[in-house]
N, C-alpha and C. Protein backbone atom coordinates (compact mmCIF):
# COMPACT_ATOMS: atom_id res chain seq x y z
N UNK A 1 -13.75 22.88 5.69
CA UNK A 1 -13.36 23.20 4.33
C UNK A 1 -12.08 22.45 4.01
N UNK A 2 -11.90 22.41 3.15
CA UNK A 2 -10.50 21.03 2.67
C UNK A 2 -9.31 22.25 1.95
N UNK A 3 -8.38 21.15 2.94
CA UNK A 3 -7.42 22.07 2.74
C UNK A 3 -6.80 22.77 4.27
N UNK A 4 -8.32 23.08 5.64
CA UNK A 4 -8.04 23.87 6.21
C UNK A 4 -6.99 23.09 7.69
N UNK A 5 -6.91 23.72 8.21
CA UNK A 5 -6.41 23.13 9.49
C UNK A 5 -6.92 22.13 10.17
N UNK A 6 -6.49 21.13 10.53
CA UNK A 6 -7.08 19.99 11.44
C UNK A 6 -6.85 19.43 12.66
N UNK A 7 -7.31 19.80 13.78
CA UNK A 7 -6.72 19.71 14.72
C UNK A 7 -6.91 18.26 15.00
N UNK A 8 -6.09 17.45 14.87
CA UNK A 8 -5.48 15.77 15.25
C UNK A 8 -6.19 15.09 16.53
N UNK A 9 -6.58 16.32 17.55
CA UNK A 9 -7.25 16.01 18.58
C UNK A 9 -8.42 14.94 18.40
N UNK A 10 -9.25 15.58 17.35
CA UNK A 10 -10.55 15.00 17.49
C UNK A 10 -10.45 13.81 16.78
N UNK A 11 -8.90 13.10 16.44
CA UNK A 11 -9.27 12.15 15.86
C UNK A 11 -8.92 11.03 16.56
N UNK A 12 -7.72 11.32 18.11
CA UNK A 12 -7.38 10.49 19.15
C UNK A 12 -8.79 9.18 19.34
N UNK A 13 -9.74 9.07 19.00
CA UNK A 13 -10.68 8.04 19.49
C UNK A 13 -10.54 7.18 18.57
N UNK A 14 -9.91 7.10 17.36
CA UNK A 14 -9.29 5.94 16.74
C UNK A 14 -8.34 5.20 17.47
N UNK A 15 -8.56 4.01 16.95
CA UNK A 15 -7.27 2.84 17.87
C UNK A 15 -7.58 1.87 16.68
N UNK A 16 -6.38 1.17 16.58
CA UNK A 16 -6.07 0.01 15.87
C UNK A 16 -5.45 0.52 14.44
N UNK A 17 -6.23 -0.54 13.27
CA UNK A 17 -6.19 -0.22 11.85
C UNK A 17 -6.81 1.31 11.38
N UNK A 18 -7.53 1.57 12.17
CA UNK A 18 -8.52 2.81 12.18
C UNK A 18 -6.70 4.12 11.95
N UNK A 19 -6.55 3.58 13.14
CA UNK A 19 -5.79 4.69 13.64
C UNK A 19 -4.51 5.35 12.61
N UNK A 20 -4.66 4.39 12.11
CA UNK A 20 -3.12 4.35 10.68
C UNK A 20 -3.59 4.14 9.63
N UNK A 21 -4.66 4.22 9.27
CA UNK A 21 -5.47 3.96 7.71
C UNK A 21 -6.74 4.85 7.60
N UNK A 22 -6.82 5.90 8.43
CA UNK A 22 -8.10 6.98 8.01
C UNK A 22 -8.00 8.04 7.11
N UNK A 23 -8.86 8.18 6.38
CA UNK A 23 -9.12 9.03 5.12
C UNK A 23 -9.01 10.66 5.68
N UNK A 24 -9.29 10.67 6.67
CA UNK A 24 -9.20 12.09 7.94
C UNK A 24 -7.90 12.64 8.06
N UNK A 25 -7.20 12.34 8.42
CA UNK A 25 -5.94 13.17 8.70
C UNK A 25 -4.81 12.89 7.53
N UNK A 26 -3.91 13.54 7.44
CA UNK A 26 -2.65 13.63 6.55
C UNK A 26 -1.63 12.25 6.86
N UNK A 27 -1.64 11.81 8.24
CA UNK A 27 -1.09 10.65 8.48
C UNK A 27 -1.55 9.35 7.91
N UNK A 28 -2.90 9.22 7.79
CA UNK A 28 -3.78 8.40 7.35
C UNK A 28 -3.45 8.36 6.08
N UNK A 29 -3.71 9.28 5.24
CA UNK A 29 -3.60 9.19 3.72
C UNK A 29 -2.06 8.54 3.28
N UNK A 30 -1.06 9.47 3.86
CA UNK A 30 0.14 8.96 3.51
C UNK A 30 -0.15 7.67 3.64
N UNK A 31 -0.31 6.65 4.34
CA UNK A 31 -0.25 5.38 5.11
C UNK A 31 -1.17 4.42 4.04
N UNK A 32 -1.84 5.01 3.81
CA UNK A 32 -2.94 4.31 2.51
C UNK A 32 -1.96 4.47 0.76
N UNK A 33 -1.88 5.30 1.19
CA UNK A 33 -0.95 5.48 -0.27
C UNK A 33 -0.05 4.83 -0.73
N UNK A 34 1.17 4.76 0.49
CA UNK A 34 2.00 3.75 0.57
C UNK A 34 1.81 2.52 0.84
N UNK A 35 0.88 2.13 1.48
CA UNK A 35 0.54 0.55 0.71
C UNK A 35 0.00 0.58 0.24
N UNK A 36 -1.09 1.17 -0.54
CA UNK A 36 -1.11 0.85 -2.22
C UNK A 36 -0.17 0.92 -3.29
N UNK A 37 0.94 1.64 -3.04
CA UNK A 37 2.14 1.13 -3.87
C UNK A 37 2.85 0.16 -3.19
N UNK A 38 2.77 -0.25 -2.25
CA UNK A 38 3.71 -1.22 -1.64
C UNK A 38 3.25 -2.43 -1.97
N UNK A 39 1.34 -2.78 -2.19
CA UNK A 39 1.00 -3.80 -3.14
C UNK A 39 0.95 -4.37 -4.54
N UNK A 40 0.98 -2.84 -4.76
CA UNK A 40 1.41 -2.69 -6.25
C UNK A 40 2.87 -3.40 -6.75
N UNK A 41 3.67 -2.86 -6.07
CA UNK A 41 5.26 -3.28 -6.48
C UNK A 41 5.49 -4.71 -6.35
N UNK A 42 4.41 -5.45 -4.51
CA UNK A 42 4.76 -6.80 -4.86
C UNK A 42 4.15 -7.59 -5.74
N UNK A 43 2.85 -7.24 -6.17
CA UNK A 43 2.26 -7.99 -7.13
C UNK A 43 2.96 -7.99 -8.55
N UNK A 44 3.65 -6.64 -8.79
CA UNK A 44 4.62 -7.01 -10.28
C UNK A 44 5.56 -7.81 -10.12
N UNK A 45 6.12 -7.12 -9.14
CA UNK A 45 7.41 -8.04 -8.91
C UNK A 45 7.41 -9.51 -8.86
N UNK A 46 6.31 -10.06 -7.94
CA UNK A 46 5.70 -11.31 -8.23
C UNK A 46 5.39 -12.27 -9.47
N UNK A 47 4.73 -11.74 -10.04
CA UNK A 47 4.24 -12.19 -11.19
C UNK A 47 5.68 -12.11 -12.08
N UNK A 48 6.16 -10.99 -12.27
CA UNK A 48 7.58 -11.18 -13.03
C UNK A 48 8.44 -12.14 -12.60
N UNK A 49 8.87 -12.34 -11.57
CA UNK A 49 8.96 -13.15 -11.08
C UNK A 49 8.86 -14.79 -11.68
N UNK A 50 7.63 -15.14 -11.20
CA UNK A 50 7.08 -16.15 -11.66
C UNK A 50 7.16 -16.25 -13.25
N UNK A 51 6.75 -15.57 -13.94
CA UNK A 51 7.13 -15.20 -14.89
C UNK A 51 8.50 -15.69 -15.79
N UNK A 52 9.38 -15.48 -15.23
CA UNK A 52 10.54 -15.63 -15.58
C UNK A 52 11.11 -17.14 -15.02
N UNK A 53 10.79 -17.91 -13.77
CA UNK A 53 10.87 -18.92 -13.83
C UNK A 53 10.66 -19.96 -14.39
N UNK A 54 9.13 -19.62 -14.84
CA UNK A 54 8.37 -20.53 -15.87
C UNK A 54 9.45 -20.35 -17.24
N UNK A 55 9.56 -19.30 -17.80
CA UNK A 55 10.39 -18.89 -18.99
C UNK A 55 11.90 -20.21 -19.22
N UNK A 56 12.28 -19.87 -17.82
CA UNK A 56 13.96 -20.48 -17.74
C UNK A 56 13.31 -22.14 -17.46
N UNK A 57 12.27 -22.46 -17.42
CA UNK A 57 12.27 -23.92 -17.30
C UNK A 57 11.60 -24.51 -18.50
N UNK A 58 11.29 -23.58 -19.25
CA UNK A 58 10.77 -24.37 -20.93
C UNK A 58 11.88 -23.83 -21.40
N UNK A 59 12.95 -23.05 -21.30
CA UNK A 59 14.18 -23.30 -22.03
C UNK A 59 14.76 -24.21 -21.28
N UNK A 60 15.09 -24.82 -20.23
CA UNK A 60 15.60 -26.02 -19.66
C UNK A 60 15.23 -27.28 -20.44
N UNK A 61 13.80 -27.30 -20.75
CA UNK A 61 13.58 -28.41 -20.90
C UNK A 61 13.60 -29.18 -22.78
N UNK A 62 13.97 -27.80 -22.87
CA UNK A 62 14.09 -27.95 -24.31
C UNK A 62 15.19 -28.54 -24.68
């Protein structure tokens, strides 16, 4: 039932990416979450970024 207790045990047979990115435990989710904002932030930041370079070099060239 969701929500209920989970004993972490049965999930020890993960290893690798598994082990830090499963939809199963509370560790997992956090870990997914945060890099999906952690891709999120670089892709704005990026693009703004870029963004703004392009900007300052057609006022340069003007």
């Amino acid at each position: 039932m969701a929500g209920g207790h989970v004993d972490e045990s049965q999930f020890a047979h993960y290893a690798g990416f598994k082990k830090y990115f499963n939809a199963d435990t509370t560790f997992g989710k956090r870990n997914c979450v945060v890099a999906t904002y952690a891709t999120t932030f670089f892709l704005v930041w990026f693009v703004r970024r870029r963004m703004n370079k392009n900007r300052q070099a057609a006022i340069a060239a003007k």
